[in-house]
Protein backbone atom coordinates (compact mmCIF):
# COMPACT_ATOMS: atom_id res chain seq x y z
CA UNK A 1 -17.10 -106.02 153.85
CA UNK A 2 -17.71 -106.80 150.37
CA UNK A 3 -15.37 -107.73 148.07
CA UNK A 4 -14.32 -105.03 145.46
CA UNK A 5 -13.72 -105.73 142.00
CA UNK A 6 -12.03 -103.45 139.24
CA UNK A 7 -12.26 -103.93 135.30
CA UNK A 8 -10.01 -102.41 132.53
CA UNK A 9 -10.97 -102.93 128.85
CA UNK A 10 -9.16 -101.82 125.83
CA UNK A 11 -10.51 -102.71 122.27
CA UNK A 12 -13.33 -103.76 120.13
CA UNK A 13 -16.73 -104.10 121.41
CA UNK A 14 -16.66 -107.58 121.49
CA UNK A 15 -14.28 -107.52 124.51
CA UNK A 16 -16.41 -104.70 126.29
CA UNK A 17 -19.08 -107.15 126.01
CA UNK A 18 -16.87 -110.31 127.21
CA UNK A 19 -16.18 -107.37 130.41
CA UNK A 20 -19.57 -106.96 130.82
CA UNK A 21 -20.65 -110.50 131.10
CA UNK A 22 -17.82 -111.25 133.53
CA UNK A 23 -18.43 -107.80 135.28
CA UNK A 24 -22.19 -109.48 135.70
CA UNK A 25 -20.63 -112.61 137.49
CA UNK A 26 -18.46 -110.57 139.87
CA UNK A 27 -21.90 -108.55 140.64
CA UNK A 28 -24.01 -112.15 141.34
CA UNK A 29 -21.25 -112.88 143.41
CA UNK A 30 -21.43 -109.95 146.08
CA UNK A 31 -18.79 -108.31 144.68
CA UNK A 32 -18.83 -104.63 144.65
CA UNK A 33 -17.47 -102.81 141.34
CA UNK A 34 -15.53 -100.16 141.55
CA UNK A 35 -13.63 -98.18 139.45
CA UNK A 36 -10.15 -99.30 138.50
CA UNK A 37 -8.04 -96.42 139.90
CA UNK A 38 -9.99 -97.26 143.57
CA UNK A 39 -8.37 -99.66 146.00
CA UNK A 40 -9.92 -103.17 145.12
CA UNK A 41 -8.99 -107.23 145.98
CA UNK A 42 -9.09 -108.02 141.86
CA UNK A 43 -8.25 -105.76 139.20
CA UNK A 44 -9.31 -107.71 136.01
CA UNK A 45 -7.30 -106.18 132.68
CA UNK A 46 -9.50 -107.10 129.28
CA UNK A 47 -6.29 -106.67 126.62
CA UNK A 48 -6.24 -105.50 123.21
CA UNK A 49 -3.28 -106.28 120.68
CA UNK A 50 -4.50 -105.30 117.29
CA UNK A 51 -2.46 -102.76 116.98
CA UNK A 52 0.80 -101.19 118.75
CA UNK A 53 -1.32 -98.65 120.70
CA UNK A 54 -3.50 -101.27 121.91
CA UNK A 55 -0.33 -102.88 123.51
CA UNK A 56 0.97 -100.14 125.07
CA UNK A 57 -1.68 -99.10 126.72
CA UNK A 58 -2.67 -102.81 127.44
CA UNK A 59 0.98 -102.53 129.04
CA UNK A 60 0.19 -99.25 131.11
CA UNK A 61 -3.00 -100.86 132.37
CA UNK A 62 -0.87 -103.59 133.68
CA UNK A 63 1.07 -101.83 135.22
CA UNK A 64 -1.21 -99.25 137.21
CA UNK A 65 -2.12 -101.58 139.54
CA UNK A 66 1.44 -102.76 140.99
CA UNK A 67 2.02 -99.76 142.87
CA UNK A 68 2.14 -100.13 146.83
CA UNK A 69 -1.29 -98.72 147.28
CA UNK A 70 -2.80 -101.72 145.55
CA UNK A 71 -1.89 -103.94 148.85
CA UNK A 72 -0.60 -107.01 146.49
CA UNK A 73 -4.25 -107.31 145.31
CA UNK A 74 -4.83 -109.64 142.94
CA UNK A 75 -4.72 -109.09 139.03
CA UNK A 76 -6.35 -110.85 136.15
CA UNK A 77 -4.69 -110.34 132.83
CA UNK A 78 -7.03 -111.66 129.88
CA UNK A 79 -7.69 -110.79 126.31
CA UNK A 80 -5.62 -110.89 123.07
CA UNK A 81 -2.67 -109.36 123.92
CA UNK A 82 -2.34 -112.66 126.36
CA UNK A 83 -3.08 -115.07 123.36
CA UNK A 84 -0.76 -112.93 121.36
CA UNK A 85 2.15 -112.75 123.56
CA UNK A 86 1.83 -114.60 126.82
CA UNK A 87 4.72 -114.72 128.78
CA UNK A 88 7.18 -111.97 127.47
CA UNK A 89 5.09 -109.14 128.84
CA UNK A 90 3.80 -110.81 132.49
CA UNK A 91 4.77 -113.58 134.47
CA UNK A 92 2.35 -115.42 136.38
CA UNK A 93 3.00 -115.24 139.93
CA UNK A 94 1.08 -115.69 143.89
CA UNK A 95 -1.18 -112.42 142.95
CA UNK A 96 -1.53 -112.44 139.06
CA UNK A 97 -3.00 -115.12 136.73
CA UNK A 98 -2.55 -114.50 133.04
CA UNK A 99 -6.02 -116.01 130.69
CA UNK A 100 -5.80 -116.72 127.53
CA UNK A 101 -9.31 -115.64 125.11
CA UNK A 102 -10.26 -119.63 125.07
CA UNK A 103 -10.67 -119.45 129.04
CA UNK A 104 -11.98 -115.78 129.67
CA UNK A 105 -15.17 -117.58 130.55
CA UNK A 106 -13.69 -118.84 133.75
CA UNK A 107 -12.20 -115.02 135.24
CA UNK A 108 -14.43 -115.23 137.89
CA UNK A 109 -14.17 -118.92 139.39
CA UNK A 110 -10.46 -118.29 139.10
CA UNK A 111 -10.65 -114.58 140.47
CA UNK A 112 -13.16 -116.38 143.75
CA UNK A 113 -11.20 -119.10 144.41
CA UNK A 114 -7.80 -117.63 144.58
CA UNK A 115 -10.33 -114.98 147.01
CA UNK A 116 -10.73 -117.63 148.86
CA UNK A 117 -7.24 -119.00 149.46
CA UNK A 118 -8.23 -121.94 146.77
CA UNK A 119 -5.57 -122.90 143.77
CA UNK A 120 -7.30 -122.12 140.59
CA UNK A 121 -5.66 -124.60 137.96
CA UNK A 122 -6.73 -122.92 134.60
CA UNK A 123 -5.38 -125.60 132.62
CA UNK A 124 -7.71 -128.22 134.14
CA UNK A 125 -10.55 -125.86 133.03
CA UNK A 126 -12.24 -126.47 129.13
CA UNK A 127 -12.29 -124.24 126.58
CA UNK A 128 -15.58 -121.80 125.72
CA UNK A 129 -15.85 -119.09 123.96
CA UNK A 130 -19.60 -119.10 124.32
CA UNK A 131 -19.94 -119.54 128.04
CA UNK A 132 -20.91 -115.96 129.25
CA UNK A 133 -23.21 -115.02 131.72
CA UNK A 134 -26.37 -113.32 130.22
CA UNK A 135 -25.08 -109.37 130.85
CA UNK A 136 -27.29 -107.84 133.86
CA UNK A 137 -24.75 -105.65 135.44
CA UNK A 138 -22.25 -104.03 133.29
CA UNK A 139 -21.01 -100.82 131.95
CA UNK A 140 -23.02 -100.25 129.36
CA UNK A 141 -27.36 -99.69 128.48
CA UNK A 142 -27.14 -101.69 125.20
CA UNK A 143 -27.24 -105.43 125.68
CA UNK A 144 -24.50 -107.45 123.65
CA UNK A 145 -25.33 -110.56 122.19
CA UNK A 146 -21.78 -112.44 120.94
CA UNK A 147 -22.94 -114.32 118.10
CA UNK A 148 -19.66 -115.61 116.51
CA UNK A 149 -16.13 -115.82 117.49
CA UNK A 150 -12.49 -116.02 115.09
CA UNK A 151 -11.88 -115.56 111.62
CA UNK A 152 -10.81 -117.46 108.57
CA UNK A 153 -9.84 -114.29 106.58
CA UNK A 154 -6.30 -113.71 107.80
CA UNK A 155 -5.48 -110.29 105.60
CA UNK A 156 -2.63 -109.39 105.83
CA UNK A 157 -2.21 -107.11 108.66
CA UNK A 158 -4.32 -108.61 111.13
CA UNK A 159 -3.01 -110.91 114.13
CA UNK A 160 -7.07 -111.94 115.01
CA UNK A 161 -6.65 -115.20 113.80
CA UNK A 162 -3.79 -115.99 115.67
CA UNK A 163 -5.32 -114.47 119.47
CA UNK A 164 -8.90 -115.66 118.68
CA UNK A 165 -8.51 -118.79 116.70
CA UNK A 166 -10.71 -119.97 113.42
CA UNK A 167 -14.18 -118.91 112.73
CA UNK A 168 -17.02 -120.30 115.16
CA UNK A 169 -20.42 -119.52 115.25
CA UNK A 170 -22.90 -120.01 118.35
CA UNK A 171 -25.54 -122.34 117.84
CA UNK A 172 -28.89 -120.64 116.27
CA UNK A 173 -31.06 -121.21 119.38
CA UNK A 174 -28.48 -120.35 121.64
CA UNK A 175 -28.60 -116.91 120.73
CA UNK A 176 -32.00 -116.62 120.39
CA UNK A 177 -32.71 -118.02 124.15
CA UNK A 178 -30.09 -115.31 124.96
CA UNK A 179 -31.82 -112.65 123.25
CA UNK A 180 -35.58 -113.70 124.56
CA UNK A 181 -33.98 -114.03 128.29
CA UNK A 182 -32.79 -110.06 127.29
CA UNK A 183 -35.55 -108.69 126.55
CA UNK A 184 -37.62 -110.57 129.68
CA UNK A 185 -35.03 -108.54 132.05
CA UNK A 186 -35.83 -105.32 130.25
CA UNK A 187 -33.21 -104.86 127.69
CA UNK A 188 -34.55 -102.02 125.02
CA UNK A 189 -31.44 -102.32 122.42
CA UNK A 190 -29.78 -105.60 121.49
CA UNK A 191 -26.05 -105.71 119.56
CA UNK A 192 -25.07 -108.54 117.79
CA UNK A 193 -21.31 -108.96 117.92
CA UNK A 194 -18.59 -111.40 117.36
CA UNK A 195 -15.30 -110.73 114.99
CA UNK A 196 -16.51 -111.70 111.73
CA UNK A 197 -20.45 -112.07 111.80
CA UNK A 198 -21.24 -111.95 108.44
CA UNK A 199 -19.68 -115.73 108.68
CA UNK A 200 -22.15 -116.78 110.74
CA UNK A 201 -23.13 -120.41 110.00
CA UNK A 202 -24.73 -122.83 112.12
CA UNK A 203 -26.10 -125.95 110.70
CA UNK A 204 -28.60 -124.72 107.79
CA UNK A 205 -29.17 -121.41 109.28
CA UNK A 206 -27.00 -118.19 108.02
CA UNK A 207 -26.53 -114.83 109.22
CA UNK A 208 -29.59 -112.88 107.32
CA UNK A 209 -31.48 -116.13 108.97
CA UNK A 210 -30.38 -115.38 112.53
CA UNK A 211 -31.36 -111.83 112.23
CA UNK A 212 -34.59 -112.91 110.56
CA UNK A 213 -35.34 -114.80 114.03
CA UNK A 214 -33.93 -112.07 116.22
CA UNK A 215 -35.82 -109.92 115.05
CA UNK A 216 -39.20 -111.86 114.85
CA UNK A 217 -38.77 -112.03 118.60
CA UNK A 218 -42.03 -110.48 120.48
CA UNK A 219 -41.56 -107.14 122.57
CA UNK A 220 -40.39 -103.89 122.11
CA UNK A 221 -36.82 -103.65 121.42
CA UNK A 222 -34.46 -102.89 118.68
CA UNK A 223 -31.45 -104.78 117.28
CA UNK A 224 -28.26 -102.92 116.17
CA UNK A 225 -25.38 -104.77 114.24
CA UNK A 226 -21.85 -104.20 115.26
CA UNK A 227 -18.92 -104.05 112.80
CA UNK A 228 -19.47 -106.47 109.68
CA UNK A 229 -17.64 -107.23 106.29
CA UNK A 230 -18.59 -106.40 103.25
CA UNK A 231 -19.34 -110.06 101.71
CA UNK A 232 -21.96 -112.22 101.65
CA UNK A 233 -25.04 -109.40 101.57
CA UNK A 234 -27.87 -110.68 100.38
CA UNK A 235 -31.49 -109.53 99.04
CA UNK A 236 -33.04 -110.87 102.52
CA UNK A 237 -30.20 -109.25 104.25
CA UNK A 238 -30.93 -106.13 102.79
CA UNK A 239 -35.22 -106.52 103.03
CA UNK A 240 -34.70 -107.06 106.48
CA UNK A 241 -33.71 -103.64 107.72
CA UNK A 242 -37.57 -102.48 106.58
CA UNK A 243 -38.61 -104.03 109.68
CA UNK A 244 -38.98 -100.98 112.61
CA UNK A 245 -36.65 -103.39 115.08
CA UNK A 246 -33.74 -103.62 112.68
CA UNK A 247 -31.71 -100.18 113.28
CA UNK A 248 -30.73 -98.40 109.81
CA UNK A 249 -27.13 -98.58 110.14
CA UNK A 250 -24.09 -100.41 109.75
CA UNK A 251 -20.70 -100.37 110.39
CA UNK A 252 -19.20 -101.77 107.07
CA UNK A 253 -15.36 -101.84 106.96
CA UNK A 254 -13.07 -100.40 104.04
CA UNK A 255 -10.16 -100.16 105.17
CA UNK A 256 -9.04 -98.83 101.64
CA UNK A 257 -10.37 -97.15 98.50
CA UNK A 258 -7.46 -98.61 96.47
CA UNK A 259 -8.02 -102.29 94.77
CA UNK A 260 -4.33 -102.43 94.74
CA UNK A 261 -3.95 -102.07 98.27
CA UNK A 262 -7.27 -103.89 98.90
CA UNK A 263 -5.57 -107.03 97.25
CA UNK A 264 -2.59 -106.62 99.05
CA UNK A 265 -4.11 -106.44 102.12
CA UNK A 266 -6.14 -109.73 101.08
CA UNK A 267 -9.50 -108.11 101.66
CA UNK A 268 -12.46 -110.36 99.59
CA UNK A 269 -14.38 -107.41 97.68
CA UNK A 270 -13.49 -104.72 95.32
CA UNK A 271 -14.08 -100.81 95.60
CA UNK A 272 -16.69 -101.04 92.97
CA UNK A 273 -18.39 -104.45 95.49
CA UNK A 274 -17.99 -102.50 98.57
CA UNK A 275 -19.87 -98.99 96.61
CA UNK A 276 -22.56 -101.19 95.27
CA UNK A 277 -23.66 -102.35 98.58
CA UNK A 278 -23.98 -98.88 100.14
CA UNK A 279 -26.06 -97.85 96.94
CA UNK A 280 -28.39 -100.88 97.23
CA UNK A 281 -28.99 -99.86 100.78
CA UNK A 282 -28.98 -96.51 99.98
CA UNK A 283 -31.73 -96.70 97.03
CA UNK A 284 -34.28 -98.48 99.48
CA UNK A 285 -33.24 -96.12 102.27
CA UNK A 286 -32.08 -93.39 101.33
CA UNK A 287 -31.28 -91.75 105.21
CA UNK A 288 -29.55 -95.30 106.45
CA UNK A 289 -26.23 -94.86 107.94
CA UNK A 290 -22.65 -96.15 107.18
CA UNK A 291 -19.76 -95.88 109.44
CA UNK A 292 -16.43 -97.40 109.03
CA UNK A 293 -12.52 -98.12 109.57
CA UNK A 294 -9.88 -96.69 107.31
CA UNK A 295 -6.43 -98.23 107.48
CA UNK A 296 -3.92 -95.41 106.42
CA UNK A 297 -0.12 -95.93 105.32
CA UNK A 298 -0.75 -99.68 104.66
CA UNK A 299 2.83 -100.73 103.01
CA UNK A 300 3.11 -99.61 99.09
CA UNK A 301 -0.09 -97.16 99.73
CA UNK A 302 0.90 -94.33 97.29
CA UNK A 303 -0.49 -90.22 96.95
CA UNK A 304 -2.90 -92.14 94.04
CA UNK A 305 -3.71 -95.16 96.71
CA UNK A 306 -4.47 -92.38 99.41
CA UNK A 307 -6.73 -90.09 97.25
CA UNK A 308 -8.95 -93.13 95.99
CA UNK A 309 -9.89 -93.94 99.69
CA UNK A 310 -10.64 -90.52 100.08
CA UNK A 311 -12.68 -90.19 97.11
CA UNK A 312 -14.91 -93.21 98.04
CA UNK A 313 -15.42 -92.00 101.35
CA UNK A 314 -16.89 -88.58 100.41
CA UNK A 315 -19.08 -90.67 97.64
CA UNK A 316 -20.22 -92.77 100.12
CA UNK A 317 -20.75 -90.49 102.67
CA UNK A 318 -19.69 -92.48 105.63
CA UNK A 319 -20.83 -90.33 109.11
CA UNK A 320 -17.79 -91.20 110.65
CA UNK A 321 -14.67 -93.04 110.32
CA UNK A 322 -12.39 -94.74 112.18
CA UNK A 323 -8.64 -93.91 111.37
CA UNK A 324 -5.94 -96.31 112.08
CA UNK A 325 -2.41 -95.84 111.16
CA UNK A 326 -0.94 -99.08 109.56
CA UNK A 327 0.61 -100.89 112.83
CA UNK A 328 3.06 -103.91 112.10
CA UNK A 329 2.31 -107.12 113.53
CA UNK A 330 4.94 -109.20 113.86
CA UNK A 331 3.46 -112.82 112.24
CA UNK A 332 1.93 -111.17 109.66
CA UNK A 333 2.15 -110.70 106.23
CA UNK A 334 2.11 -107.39 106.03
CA UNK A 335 4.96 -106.46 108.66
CA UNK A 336 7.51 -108.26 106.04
CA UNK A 337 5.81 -106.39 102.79
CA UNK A 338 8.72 -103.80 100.87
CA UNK A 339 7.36 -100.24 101.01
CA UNK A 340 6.72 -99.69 104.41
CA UNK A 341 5.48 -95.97 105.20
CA UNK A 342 6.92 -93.10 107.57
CA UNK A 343 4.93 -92.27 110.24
CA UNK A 344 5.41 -88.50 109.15
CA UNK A 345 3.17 -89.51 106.29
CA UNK A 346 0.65 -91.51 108.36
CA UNK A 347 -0.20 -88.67 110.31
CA UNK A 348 -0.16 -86.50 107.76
CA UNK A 349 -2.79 -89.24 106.06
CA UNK A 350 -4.77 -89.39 109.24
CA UNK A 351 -5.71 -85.76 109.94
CA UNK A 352 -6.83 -85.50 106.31
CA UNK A 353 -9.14 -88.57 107.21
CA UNK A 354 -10.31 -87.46 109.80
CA UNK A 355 -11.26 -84.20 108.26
CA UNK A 356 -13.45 -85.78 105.63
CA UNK A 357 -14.75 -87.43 108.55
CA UNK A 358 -15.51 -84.25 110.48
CA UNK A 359 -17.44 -83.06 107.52
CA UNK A 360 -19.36 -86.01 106.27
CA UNK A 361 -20.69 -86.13 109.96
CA UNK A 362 -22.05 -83.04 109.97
CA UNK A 363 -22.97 -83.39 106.51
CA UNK A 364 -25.01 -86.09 107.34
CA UNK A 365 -26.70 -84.87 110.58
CA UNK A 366 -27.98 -81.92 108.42
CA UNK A 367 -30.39 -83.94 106.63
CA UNK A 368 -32.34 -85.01 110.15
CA UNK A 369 -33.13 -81.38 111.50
CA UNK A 370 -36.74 -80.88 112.17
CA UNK A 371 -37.42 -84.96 111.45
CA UNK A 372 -38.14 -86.84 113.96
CA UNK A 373 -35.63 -89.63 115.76
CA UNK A 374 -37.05 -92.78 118.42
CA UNK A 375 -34.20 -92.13 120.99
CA UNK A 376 -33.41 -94.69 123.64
CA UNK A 377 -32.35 -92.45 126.88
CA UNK A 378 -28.62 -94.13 127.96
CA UNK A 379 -27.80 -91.27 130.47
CA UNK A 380 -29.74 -88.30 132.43
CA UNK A 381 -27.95 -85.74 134.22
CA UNK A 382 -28.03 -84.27 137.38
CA UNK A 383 -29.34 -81.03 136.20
CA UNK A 384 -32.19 -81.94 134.35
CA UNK A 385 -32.17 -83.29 130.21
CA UNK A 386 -30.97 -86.86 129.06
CA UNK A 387 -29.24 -88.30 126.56
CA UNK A 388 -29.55 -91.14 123.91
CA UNK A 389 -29.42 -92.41 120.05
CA UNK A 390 -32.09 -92.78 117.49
CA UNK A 391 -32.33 -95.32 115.30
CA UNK A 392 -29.74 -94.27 113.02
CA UNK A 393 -26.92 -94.02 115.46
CA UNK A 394 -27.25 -89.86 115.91
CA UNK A 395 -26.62 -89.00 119.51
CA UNK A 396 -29.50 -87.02 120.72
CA UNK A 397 -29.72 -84.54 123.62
CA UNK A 398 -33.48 -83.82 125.01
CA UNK A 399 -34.08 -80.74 127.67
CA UNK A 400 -36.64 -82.67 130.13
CA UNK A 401 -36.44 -83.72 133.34
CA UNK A 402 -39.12 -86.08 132.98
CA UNK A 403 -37.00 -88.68 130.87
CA UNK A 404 -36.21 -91.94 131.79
CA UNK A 405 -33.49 -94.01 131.32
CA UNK A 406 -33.50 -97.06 129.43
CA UNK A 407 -36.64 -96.19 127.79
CA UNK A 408 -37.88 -94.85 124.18
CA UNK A 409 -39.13 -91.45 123.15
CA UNK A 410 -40.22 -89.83 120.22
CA UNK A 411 -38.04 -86.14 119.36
CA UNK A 412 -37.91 -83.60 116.84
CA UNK A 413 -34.00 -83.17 115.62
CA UNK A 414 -33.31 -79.65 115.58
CA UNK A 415 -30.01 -77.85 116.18
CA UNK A 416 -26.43 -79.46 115.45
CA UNK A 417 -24.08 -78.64 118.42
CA UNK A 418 -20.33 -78.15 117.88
CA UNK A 419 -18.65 -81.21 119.68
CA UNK A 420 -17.10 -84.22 118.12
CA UNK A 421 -19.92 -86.44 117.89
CA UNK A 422 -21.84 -83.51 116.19
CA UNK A 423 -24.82 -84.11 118.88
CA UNK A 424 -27.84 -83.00 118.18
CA UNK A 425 -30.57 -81.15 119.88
CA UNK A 426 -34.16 -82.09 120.39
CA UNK A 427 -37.61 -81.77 121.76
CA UNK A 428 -39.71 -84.07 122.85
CA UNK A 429 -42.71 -84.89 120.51
């Protein structure tokens, strides 16, 4: 019988991608992967600790698999919540190795040889941060290219710099290999991710360079940027995204509409910076799409604090945002700031968030019926239609059978339906 394999992720993208690179070992292996509440001889848990939540369920992920039906299989914990806190949550024992984000590149060999009654001695093994397989099997269509890895920011509330170390980028070539070997296995839709990209820097070649090169790359495929910062835009940055394989949107982070809590929470731009890039983008074109995080009930945030981020979210007109309660970190700045903020009020900050969310999204879906979207089919169903995004990140539903995954069509946007991602309805061109 084959050997089963089970994977947990909680998180940013950046450690779905890390999954699905170790995911594609596991698969090159013989493995067979399953689905983490089967039976399986490795249960692999990819942790998150950026905020409180992401602990706890880190924690209950943990924990799943130590019930009697597991058969003392063995478990993998890795991720941030290990370079965070490793040892008070987990102690390594005969069935469980705890791996720290320097090492995650090494899960498998560990995983096979402990499989195969070998000692795995992790702390004989080098650090790489860069050392993932080239994703072939994972749990996701898009294909994930980490760029970049740390940060040198450290605001305030953020513990990122202390689980994933100082800013390093991947050498320029590197990624481009990466993304050329991508596209030669079939890939449609690269992401460029890493936890500060805009700080990419290799040698003499920056981050609007890399993209330049990604992008010059022959075949037919589009790029999409993951999460980025709102610093170090330039003109070329922006000139790029007229170029068909550059995907019109971004996911540019805010975090607040306040300067005063902006500066507190050691961000590097102002409101008026952060505005003036979306109306750059937004005056060359005009339909492009921002999406971003909002940090509510950040200590000292007042009712004036609060109703400036909302205001700058309804001017921008962001088509969704994320909505994160302020969560303490101990280490950081921010957990020993005066003014810290009831949770009553968080919540009460969050639904009116996500409200303004709710209606910006469908605000901003409006303005596509009866235009036409280049979807890339993720999923088709059973029963006949398929779904997919166009190139500025709508999610697209299409009533034909005769749809194929993993490949582009041209639609016709037409009716908005009433779920959360506001999905929209098309035909087939």
């Amino acid at each position: 019988m084959k050997k089963r394999a089970a994977f947990k992720t909680l998180g940013c993208r950046l450690n779905q991608y890390e999954t699905d690179a170790i995911v594609t070992d596991f698969h090159e292996a013989g493995y067979e992967i399953v689905d983490f509440s089967q039976p399986a001889d490795v249960y692999i848990v990819n942790t998150c600790t950026v905020t409180n939540q992401g602990d706890h369920k880190s924690r209950q992920a943990i924990s799943k698999n130590r019930g009697p039906m597991q058969n003392n299989a063995l478990t993998i914990v890795t991720g941030c919540m290990v370079s965070n806190k490793k040892g008070p949550f987990l102690t390594e024992n005969a069935n469980t190795y705890i791996i720290d984000n320097k090492h995650k590149t090494h899960v498998f060999s560990v995983a096979d040889a402990h499989l195969r009654g070998e000692i795995a001695d992790i702390s004989s093994m080098p650090e790489d941060v860069f050392g993932f397989s080239i994703v072939k099997k994972g749990f996701h269509t898009r294909s994930t290219v980490k760029i970049q890895d740390g940060c040198d920011n450290f605001c305030t509330y953020c513990i990122v710099p202390a689980v994933r170390g100082r800013a390093v980028s991947r050498p320029a070539d590197e990624v481009t290999d990466n993304v050329k070997r991508l596209i030669d296995g079939g890939a449609k839709e690269i992401v460029l991710t890493g936890v500060n990209i805009c700080r990419y820097k290799y040698g003499h070649v920056g981050f609007d360079d890399l993209v330049e090169r990604i992008i010059s790359v022959p075949g037919d495929f589009r790029v999409r940027i993951s999460s980025i910062e709102p610093e170090g835009f330039t003109e070329k940055f922006i000139d790029l995204f007229s170029n068909p394989k550059l995907c019109p949107n971004l996911h540019l982070c805010l975090q607040s509409g306040s300067d005063k809590i902006l500066l507190q929470m050691r961000r590097f731009y102002t409101v008026k910076q952060f505005t003036g890039i979306t109306e750059l983008f937004r005056k060359k074109y005009p339909a492009f799409n921002f999406t971003t995080d909002v940090i509510v009930g950040f200590p000292g945030e007042t009712d004036e604090d609060f109703d400036d981020t909302c205001r700058v979210a309804e001017q921008v007109g962001f088509s969704h945002i994320h909505t994160f309660k302020y969560s303490g970190r101990a280490g950081t700045r921010a957990d020993r700031m005066h003014g810290q903020i009831s949770e009553k009020i968080k919540n009460e900050r969050s639904l009116v968030i996500r409200d303004i969310s709710e209606k910006m999204k469908l605000h901003y879906r409006k303005q596509f019926i009866g235009k036409t979207q280049r979807i890339l089919v993720e999923r088709t169903r059973s029963r006949g239609g398929a779904r997919g995004y166009g190139e500025n990140y709508i999610p697209v539903i299409v009533a034909s059978d005769k749809l194929l995954k993993n490949e582009f069509y041209e639609v016709k946007l037409g009716e908005i339906l009433n779920d959360k991602e506001k999905t929209m309805k098309a035909g087939l061109v």
